[in-house]
C-alpha atoms as a PDB file:
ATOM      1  CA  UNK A   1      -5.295 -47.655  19.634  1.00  0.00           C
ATOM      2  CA  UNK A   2      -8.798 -46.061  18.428  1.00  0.00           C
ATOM      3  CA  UNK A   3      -7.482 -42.731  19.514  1.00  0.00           C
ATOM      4  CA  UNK A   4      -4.610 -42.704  17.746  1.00  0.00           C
ATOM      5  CA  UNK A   5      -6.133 -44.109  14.751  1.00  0.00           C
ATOM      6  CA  UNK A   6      -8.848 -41.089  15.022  1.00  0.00           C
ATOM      7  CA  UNK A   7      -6.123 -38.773  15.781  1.00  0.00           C
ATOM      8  CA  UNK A   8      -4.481 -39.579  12.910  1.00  0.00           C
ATOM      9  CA  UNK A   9      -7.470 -39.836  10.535  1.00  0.00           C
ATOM     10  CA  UNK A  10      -8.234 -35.985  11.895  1.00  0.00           C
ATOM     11  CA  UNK A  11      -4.320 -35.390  10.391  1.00  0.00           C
ATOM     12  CA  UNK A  12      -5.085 -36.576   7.526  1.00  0.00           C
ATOM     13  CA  UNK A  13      -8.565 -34.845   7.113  1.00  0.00           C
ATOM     14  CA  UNK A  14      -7.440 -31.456   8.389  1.00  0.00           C
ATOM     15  CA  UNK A  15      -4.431 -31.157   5.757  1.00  0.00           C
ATOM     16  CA  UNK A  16      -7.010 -32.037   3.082  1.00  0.00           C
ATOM     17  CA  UNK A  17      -8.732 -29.370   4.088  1.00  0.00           C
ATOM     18  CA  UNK A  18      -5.636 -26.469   4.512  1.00  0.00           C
ATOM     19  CA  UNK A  19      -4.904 -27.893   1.022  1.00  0.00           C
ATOM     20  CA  UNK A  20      -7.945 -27.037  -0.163  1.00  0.00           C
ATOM     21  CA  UNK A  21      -8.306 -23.562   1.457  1.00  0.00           C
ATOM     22  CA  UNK A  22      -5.549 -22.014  -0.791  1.00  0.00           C
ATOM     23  CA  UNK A  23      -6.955 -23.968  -3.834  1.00  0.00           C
ATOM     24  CA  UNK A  24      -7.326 -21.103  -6.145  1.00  0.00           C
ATOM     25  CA  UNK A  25      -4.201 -19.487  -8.341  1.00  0.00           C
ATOM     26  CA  UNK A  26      -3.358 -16.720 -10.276  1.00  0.00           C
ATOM     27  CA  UNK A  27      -0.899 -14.166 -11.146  1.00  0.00           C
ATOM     28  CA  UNK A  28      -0.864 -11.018  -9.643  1.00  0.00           C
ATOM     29  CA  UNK A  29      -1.697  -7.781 -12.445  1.00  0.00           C
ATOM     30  CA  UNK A  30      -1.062  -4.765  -9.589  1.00  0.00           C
ATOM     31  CA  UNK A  31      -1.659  -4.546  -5.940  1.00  0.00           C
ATOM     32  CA  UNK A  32      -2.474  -1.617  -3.880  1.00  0.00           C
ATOM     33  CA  UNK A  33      -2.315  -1.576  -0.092  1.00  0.00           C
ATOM     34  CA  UNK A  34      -3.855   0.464   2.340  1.00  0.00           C
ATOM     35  CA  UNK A  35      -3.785   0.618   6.201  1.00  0.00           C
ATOM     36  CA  UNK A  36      -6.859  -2.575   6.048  1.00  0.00           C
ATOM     37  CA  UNK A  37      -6.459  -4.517   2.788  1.00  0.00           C
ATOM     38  CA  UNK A  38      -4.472  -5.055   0.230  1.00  0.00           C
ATOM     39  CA  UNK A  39      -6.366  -4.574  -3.040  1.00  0.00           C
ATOM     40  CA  UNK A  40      -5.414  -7.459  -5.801  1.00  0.00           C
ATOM     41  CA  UNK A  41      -6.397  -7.303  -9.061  1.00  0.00           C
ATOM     42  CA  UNK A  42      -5.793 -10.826 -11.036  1.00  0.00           C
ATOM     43  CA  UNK A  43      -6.108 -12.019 -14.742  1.00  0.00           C
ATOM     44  CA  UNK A  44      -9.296 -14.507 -14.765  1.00  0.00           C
ATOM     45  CA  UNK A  45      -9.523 -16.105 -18.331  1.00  0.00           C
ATOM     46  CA  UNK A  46      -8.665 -13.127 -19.758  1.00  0.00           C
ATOM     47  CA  UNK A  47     -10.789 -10.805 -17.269  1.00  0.00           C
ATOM     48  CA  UNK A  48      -9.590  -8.818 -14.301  1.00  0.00           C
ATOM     49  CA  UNK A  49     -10.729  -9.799 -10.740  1.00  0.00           C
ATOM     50  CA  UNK A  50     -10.306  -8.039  -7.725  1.00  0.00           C
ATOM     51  CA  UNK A  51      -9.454  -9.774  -4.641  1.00  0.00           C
ATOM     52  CA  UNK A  52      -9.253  -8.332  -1.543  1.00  0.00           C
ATOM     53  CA  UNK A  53      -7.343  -9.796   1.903  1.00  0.00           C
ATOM     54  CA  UNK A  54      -5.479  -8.363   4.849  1.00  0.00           C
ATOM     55  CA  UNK A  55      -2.153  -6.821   4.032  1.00  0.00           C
ATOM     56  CA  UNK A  56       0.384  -8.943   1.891  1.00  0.00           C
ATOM     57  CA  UNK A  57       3.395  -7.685  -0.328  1.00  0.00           C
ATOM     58  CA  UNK A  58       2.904  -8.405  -3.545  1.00  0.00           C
ATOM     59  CA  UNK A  59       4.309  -7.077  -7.034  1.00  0.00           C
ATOM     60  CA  UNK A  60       2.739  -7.471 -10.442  1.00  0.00           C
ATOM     61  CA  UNK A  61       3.781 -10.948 -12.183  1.00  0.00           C
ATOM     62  CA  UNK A  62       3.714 -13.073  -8.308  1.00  0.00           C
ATOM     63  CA  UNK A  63       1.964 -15.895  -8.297  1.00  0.00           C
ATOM     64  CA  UNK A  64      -0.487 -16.578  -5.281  1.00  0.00           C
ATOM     65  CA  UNK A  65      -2.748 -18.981  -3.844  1.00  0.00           C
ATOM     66  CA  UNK A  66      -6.334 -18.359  -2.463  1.00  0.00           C
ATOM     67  CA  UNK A  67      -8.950 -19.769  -0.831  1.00  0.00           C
ATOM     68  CA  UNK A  68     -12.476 -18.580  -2.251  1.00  0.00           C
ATOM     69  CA  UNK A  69     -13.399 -16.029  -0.150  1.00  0.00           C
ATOM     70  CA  UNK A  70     -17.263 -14.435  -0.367  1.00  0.00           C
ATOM     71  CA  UNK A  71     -17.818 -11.794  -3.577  1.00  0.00           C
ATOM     72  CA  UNK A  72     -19.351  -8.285  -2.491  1.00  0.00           C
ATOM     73  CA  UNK A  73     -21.385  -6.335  -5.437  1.00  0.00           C
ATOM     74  CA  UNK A  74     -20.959  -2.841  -5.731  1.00  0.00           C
ATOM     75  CA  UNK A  75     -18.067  -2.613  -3.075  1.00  0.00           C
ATOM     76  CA  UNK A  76     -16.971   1.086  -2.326  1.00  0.00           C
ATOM     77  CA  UNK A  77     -13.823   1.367  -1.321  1.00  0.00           C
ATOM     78  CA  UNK A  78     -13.335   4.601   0.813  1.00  0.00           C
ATOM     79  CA  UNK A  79      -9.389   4.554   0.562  1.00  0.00           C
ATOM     80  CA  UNK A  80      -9.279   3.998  -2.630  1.00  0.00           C
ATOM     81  CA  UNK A  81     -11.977   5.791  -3.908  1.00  0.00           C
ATOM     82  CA  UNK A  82     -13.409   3.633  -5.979  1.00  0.00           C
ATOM     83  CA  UNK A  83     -16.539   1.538  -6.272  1.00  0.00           C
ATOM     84  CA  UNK A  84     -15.733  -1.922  -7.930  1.00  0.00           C
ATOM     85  CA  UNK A  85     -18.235  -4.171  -9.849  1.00  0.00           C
ATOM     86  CA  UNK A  86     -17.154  -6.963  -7.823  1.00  0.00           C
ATOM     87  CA  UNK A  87     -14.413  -7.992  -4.552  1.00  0.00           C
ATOM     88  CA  UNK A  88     -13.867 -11.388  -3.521  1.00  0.00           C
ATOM     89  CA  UNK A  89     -12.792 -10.600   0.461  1.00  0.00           C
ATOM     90  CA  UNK A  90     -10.162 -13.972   0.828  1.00  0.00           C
ATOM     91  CA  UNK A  91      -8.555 -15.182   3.924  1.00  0.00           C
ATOM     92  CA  UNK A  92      -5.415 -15.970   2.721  1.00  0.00           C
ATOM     93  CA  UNK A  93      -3.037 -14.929  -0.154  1.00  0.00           C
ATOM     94  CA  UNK A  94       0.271 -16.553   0.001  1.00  0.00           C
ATOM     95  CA  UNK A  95       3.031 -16.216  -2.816  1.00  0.00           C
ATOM     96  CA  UNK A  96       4.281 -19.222  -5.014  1.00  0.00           C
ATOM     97  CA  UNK A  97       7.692 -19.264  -4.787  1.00  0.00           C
ATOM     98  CA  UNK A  98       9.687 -19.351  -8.635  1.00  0.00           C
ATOM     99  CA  UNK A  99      11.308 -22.408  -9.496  1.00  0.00           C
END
């Protein structure tokens, strides 16, 4: 009985925390893959933010979730060519469906 009450108090805690992971949203402005990344640029209060994650198909207007990732300063991006201010590297991106 005390396992399967821990067992399923682990449940419980892990998909809190899965939830949480891809707690962020926003809507996509353009993405730009390469071979590594794709390259995400989202509309933050009214201010672009670049996200960066492994390869995901996404079109301007989608709506994704993200976890929080880290934030690089000054992050050259070789295939791009490009140094940005600012990249959050996330984990995870994963398209809201419409309703």
């Amino acid at each position: 009985m005390k396992f399967t009450s821990r067992l399923l108090c682990g449940v419980a805690l892990l998909t809190t925390l899965m939830s949480a992971v891809l707690a962020e949203e926003a809507k996509v402005v353009s993405a730009t893959n390469t071979l590594s990344y794709t390259f995400i640029e989202i509309d933050r209060d009214g201010k672009p933010l670049w996200l960066a994650s492994d390869v995901v198909e996404l079109k301007p207007g989608d709506r994704i979730s993200f976890d929080e990732g880290f934030v690089m300063m000054n992050f050259r991006s070789n295939d791009l060519e490009r140094t940005f201010p600012n990249m959050t590297f996330v984990e995870k991106v994963k398209v809201i469906p419409e309703k």
